[in-house]
C-alpha atoms as a PDB file:
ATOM      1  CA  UNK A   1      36.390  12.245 -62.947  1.00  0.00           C
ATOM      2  CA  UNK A   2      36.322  13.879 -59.601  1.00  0.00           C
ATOM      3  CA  UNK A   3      40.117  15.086 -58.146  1.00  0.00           C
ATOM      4  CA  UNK A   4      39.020  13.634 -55.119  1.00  0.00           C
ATOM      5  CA  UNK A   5      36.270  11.371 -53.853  1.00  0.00           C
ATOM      6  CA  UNK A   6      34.730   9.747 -50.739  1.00  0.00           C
ATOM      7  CA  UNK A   7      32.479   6.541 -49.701  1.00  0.00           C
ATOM      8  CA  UNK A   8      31.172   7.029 -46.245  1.00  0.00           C
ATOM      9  CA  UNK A   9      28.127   4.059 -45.033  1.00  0.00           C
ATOM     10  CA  UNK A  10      26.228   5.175 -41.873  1.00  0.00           C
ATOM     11  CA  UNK A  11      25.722   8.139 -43.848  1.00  0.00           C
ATOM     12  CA  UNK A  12      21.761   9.257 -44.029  1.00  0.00           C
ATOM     13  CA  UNK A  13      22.338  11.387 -40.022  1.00  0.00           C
ATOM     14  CA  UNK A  14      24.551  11.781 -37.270  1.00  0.00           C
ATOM     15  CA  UNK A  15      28.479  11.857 -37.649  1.00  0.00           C
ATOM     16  CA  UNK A  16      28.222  10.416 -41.272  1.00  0.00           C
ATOM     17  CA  UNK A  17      26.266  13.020 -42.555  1.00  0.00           C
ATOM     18  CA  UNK A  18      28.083  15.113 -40.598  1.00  0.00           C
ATOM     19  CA  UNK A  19      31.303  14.237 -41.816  1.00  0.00           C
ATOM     20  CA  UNK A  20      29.787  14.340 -45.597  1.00  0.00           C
ATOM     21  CA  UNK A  21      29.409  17.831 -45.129  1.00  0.00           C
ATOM     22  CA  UNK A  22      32.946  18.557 -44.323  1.00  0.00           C
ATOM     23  CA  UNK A  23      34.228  16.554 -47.234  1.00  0.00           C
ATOM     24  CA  UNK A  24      32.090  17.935 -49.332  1.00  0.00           C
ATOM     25  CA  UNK A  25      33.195  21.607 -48.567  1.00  0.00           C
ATOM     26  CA  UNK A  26      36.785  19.987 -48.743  1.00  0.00           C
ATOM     27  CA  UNK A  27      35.883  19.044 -52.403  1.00  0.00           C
ATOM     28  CA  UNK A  28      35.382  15.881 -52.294  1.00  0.00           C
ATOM     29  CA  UNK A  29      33.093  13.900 -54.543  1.00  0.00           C
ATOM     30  CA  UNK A  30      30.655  11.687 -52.398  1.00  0.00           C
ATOM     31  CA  UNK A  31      29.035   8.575 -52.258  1.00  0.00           C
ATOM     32  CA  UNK A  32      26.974   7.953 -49.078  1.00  0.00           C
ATOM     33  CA  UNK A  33      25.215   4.979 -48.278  1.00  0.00           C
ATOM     34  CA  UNK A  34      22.693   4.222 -45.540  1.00  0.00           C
ATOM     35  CA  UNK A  35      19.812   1.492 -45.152  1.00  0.00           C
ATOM     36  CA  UNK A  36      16.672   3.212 -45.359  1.00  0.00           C
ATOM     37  CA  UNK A  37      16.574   4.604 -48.704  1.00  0.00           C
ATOM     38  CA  UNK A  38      13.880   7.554 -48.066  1.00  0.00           C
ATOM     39  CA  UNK A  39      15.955   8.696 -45.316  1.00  0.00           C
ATOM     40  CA  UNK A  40      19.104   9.142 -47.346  1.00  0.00           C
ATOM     41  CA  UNK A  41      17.904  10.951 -49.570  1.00  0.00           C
ATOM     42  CA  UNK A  42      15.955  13.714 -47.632  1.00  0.00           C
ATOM     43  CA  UNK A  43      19.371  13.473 -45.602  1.00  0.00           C
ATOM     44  CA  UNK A  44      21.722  14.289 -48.575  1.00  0.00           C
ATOM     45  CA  UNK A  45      19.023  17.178 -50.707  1.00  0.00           C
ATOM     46  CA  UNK A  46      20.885  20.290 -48.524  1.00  0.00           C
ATOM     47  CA  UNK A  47      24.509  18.949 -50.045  1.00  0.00           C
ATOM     48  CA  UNK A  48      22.948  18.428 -53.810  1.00  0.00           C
ATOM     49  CA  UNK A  49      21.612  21.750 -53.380  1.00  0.00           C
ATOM     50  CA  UNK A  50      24.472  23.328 -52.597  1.00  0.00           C
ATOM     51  CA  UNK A  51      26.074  21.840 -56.021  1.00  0.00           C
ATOM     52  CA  UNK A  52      27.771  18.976 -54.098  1.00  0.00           C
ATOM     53  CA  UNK A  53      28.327  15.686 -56.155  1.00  0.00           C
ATOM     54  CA  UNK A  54      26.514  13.203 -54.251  1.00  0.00           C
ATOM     55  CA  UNK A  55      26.071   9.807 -55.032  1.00  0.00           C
ATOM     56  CA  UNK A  56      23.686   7.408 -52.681  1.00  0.00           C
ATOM     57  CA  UNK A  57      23.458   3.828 -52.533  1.00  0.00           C
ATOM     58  CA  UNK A  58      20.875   2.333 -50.123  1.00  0.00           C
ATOM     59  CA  UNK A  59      22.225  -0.756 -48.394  1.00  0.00           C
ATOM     60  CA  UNK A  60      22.074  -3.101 -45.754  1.00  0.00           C
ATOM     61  CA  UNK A  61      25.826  -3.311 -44.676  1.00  0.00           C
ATOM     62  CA  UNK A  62      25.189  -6.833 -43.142  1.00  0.00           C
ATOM     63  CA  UNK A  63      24.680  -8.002 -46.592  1.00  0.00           C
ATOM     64  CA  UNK A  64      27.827  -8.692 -48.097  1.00  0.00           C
ATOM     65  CA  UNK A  65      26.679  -8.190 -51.767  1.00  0.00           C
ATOM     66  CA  UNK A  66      24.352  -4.957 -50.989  1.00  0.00           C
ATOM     67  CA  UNK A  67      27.634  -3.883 -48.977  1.00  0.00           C
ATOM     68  CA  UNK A  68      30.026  -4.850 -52.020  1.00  0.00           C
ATOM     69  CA  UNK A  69      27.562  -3.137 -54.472  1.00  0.00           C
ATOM     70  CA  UNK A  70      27.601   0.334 -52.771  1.00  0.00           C
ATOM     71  CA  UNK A  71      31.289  -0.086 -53.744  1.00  0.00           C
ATOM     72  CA  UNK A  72      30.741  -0.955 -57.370  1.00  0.00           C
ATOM     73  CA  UNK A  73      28.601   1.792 -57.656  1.00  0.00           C
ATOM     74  CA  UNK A  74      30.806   4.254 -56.278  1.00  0.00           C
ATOM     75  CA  UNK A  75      33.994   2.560 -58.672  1.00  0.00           C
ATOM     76  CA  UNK A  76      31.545   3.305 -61.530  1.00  0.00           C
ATOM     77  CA  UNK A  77      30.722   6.988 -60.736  1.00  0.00           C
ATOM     78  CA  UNK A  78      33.888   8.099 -59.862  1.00  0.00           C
ATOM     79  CA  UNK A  79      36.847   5.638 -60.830  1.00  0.00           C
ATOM     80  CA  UNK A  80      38.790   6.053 -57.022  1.00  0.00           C
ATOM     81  CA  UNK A  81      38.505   6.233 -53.820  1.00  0.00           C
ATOM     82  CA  UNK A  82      40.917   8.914 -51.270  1.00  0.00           C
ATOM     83  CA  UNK A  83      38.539   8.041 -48.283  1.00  0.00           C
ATOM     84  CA  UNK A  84      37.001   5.285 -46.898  1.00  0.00           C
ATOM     85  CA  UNK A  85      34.655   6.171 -43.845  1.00  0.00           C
ATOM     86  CA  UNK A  86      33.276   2.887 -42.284  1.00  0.00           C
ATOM     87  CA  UNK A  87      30.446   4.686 -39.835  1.00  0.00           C
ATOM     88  CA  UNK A  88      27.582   2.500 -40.228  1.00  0.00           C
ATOM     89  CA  UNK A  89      26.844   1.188 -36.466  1.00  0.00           C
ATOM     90  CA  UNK A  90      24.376   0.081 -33.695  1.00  0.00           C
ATOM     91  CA  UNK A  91      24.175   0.099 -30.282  1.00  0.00           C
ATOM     92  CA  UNK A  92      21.695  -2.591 -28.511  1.00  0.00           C
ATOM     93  CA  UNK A  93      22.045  -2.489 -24.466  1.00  0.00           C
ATOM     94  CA  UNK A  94      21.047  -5.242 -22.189  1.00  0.00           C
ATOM     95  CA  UNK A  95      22.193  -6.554 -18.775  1.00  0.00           C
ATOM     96  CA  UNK A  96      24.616  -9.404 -19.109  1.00  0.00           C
ATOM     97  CA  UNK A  97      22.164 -12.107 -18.249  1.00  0.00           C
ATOM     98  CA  UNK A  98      19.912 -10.644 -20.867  1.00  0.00           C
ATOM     99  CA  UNK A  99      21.903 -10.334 -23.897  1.00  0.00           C
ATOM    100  CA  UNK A 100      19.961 -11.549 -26.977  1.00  0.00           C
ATOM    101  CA  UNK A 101      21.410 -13.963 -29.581  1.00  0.00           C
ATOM    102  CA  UNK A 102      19.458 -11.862 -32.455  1.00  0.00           C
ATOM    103  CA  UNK A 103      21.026  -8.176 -30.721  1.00  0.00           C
ATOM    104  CA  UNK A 104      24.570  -9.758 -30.143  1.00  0.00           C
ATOM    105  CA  UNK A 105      24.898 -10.782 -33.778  1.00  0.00           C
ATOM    106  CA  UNK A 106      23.160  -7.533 -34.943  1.00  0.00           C
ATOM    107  CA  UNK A 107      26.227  -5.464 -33.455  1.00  0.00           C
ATOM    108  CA  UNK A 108      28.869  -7.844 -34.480  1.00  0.00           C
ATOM    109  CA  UNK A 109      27.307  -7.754 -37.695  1.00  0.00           C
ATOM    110  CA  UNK A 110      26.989  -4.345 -38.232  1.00  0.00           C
ATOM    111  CA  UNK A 111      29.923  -2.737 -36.076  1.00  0.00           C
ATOM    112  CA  UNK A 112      32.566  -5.139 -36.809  1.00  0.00           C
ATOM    113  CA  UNK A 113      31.802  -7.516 -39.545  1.00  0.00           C
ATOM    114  CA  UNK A 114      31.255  -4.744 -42.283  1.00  0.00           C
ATOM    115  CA  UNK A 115      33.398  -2.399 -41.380  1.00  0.00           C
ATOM    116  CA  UNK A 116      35.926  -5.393 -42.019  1.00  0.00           C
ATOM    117  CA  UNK A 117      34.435  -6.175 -45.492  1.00  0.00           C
ATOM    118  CA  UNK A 118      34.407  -2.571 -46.344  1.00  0.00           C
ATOM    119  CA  UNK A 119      37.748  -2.130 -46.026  1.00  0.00           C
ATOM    120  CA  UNK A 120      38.571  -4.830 -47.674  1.00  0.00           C
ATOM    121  CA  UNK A 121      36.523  -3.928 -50.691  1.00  0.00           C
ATOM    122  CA  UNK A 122      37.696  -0.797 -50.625  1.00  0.00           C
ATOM    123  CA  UNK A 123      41.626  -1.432 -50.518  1.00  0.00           C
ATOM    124  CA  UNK A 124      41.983  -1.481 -54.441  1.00  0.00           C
ATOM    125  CA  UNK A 125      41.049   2.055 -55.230  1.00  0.00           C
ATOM    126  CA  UNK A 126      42.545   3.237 -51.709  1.00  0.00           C
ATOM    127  CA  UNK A 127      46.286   1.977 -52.776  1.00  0.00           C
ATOM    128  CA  UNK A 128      45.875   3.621 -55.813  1.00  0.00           C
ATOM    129  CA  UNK A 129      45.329   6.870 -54.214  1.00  0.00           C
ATOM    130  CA  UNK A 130      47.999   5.853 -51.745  1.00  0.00           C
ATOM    131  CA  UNK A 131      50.457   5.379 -54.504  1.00  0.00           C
ATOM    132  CA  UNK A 132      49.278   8.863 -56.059  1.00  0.00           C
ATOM    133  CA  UNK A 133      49.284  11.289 -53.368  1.00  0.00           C
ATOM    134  CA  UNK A 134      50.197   9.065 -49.968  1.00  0.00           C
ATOM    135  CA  UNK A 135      46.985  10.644 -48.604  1.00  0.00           C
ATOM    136  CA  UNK A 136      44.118   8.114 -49.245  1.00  0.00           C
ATOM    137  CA  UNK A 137      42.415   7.552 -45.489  1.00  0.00           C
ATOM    138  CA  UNK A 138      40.516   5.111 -43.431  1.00  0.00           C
ATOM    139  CA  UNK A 139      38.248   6.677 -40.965  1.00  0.00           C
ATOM    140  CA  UNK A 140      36.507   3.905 -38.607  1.00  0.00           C
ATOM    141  CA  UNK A 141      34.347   5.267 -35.998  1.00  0.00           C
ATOM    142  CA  UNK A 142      34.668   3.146 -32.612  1.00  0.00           C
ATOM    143  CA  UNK A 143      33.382   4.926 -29.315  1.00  0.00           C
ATOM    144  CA  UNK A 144      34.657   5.527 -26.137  1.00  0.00           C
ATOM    145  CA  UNK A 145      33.358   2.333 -24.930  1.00  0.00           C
ATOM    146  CA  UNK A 146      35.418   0.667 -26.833  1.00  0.00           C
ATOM    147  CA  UNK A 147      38.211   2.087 -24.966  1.00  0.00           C
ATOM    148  CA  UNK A 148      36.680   0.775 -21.198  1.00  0.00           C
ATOM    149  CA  UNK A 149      34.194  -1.740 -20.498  1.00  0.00           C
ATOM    150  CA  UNK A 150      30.562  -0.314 -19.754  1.00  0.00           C
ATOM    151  CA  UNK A 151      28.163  -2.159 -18.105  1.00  0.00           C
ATOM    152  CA  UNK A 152      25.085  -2.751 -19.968  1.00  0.00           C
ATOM    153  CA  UNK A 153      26.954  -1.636 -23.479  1.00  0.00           C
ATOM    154  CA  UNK A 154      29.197  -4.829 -22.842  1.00  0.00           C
ATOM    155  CA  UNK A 155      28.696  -6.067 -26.810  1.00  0.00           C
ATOM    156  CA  UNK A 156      28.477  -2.757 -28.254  1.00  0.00           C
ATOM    157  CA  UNK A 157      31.886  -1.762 -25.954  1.00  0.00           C
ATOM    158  CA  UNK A 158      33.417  -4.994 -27.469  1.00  0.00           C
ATOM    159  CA  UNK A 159      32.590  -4.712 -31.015  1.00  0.00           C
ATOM    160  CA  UNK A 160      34.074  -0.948 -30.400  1.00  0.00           C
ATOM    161  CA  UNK A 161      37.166  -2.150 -29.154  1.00  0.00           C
ATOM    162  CA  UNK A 162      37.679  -4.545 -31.732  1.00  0.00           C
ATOM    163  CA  UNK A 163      37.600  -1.454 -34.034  1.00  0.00           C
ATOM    164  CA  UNK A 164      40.154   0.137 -32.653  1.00  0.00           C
ATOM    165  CA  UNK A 165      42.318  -2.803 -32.529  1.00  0.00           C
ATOM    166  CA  UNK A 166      41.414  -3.401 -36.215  1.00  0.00           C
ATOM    167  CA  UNK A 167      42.315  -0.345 -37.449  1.00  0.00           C
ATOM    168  CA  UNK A 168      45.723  -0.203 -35.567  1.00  0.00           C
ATOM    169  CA  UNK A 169      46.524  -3.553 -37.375  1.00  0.00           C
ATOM    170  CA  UNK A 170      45.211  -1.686 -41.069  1.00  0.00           C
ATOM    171  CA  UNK A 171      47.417   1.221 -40.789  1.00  0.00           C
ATOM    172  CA  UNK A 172      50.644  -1.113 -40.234  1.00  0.00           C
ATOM    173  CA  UNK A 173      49.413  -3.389 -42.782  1.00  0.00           C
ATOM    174  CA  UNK A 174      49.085  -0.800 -45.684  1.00  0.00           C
ATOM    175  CA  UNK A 175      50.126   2.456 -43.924  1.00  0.00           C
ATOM    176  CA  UNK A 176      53.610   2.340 -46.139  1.00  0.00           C
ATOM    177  CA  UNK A 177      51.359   2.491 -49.270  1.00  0.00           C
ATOM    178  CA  UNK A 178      50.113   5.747 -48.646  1.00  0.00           C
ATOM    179  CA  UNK A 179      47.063   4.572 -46.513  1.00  0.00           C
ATOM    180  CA  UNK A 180      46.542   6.149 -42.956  1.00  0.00           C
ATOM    181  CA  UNK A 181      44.222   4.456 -40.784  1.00  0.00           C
ATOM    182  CA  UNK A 182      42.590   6.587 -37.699  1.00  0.00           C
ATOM    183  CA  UNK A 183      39.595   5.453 -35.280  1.00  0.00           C
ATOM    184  CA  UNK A 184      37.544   7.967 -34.146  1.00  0.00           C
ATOM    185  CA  UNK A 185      36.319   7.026 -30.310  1.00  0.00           C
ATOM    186  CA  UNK A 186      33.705   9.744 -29.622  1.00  0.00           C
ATOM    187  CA  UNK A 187      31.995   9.705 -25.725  1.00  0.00           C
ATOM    188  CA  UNK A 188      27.763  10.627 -26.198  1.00  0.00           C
ATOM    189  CA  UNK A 189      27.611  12.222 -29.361  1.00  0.00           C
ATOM    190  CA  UNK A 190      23.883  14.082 -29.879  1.00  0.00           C
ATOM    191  CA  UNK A 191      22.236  11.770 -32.518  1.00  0.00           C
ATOM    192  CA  UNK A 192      19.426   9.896 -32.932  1.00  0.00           C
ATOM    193  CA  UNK A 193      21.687   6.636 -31.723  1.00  0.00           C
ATOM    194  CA  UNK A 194      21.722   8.235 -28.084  1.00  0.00           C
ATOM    195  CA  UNK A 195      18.085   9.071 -27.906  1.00  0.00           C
ATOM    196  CA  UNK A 196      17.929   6.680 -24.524  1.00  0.00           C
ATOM    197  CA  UNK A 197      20.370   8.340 -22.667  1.00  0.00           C
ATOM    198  CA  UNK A 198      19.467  11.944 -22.802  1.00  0.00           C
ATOM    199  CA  UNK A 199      17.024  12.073 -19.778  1.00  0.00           C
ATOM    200  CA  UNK A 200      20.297  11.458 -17.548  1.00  0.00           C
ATOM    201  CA  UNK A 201      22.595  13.417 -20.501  1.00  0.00           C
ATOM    202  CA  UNK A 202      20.903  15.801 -22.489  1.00  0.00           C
ATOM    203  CA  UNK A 203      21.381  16.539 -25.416  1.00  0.00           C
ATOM    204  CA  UNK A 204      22.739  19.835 -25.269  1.00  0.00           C
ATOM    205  CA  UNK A 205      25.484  18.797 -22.773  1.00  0.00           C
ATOM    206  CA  UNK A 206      26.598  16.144 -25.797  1.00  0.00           C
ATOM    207  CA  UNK A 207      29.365  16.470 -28.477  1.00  0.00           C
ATOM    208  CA  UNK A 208      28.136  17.713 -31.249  1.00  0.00           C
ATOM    209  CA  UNK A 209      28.407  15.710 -34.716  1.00  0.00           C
ATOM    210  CA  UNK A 210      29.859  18.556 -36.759  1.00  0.00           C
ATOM    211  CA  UNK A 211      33.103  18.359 -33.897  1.00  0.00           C
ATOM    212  CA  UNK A 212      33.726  14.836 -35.039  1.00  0.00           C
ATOM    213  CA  UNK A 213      33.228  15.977 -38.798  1.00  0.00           C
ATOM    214  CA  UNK A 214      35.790  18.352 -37.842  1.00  0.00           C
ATOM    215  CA  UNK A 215      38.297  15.958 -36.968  1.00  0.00           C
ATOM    216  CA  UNK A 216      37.961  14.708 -40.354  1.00  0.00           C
ATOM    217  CA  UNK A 217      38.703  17.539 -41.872  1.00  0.00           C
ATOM    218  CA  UNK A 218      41.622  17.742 -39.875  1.00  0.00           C
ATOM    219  CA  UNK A 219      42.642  14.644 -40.850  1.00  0.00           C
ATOM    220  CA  UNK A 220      42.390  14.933 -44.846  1.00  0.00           C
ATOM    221  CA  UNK A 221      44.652  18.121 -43.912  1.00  0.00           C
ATOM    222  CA  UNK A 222      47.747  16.894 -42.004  1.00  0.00           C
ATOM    223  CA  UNK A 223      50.822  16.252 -44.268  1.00  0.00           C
ATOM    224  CA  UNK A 224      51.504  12.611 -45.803  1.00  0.00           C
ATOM    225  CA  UNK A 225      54.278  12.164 -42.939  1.00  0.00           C
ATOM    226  CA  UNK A 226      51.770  12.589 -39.906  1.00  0.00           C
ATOM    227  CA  UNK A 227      49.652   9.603 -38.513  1.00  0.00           C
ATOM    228  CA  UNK A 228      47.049   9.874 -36.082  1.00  0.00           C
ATOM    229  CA  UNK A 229      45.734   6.539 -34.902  1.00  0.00           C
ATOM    230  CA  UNK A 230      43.177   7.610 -32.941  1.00  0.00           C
ATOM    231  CA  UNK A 231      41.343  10.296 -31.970  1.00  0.00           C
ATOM    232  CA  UNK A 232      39.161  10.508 -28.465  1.00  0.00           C
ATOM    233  CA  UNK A 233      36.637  12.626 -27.990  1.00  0.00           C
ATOM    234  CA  UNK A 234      35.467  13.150 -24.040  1.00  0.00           C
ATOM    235  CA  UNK A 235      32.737  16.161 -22.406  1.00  0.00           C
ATOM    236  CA  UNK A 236      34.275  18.319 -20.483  1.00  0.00           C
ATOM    237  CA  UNK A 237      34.829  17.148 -16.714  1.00  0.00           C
ATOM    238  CA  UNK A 238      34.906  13.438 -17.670  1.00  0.00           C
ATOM    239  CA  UNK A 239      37.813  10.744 -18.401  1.00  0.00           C
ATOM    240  CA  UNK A 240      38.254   8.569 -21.292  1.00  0.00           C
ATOM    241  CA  UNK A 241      36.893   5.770 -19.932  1.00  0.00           C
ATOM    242  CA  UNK A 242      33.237   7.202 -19.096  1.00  0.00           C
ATOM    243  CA  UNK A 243      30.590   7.422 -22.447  1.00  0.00           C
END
């Protein structure tokens, strides 16, 4: 069994992938789980070739059971769990008055709902880490819109928000079992997710994903007796409030 192991969804680009790396090189044991199948797997071939253990579970995360099953899988492959990253998300914007019923229950679905359910199915292995080591971690990735309402991101800003007001209520739920609990609210990071703002941002003036991986690795690295609930990531010049 692996000393130390890792489940992040969202996983097949972007800051999942990126933060896969840095656990990996951490050594930490990895599933990752995305939706496309064909995607995570050309995504993951530079960590498997590196000698990383990798384990991939495509998924739909609004599925409950496909969502619960990437967990089975994982408790089957490596018998525990030291951290959780919920990552999987979408961002659909519209102008108030044009906010689809099928978009608006996409995001909730995605950015909220199963980031819920994944914690909870993940909560059994995580206190047993917790009660091993008092390092197990939850990593949720919100946004900086979750922090200040956007116009035309008002769903995606809400289901962000909702994030980081989840994961404050996790950590004082379970954070005396050895289970920190930090949201990571990052402003335009350069993925594939902001591909329609970067005529007006490019992307080269964008965070990059491997600085939000490295806030992970901070965060596996801090002692037992240090919490960070949140970390904010802005571009230089701008306040918290603007993506």
């Amino acid at each position: 069994m692996a000393e130390r192991a890792a489940l992040i969804t969202g996983a097949s680009g972007g800051i999942g992938l990126a933060i896969a790396a840095v656990l990996a090189d951490e050594g930490y044991a990895l599933t990752l789980s995305a939706r496309r199948p064909e995607k995570l797997e050309d995504a993951v071939a530079h960590l498997r070739e590196a000698g990383q253990e990798v384990e991939t579970v495509a998924a739909d995360v609004t599925d409950e059971e496909q969502l619960k099953g990437v967990f089975t899988a994982h408790e089957d492959r490596y018998g525990r769990l030291d951290v959780l990253v919920n990552n999987a998300g979408v961002g659909i914007g519209a102008p108030l008055a044009e906010i689809q019923t099928k978009f608006l229950d996409m995001q909730l679905a995605v950015n909220l709902r199963s980031l819920i359910l994944g914690t909870r199915e993940g909560l059994p292995l995580l206190r047993k880490a917790g009660a091993e080591h008092r390092k197990a971690l939850i990593v949720n990735t919100a946004s900086i819109a979750g922090k200040s309402g956007q116009p035309w991101l008002s769903i995606y800003g809400a289901t962000k928000a909702a994030v980081v007001n989840f994961s404050v209520a996790t950590e004082r739920e379970v954070g005396g079992e050895g289970i920190a609990c930090t949201a990571l609210a990052p402003a335009f990071v350069d993925t594939d997710m902001t591909e329609f703002v970067k005529e007006a941002v490019p992307a080269e003036a964008m965070i990059r994903p491997s600085d939000i991986g490295e806030a992970v690795r901070y965060l596996v690295k801090v002692s037992p007796n240090c919490h960070i609930p949140e970390i904010v990531f802005t571009r230089p010049g701008e306040s918290a409030g603007a993506p």
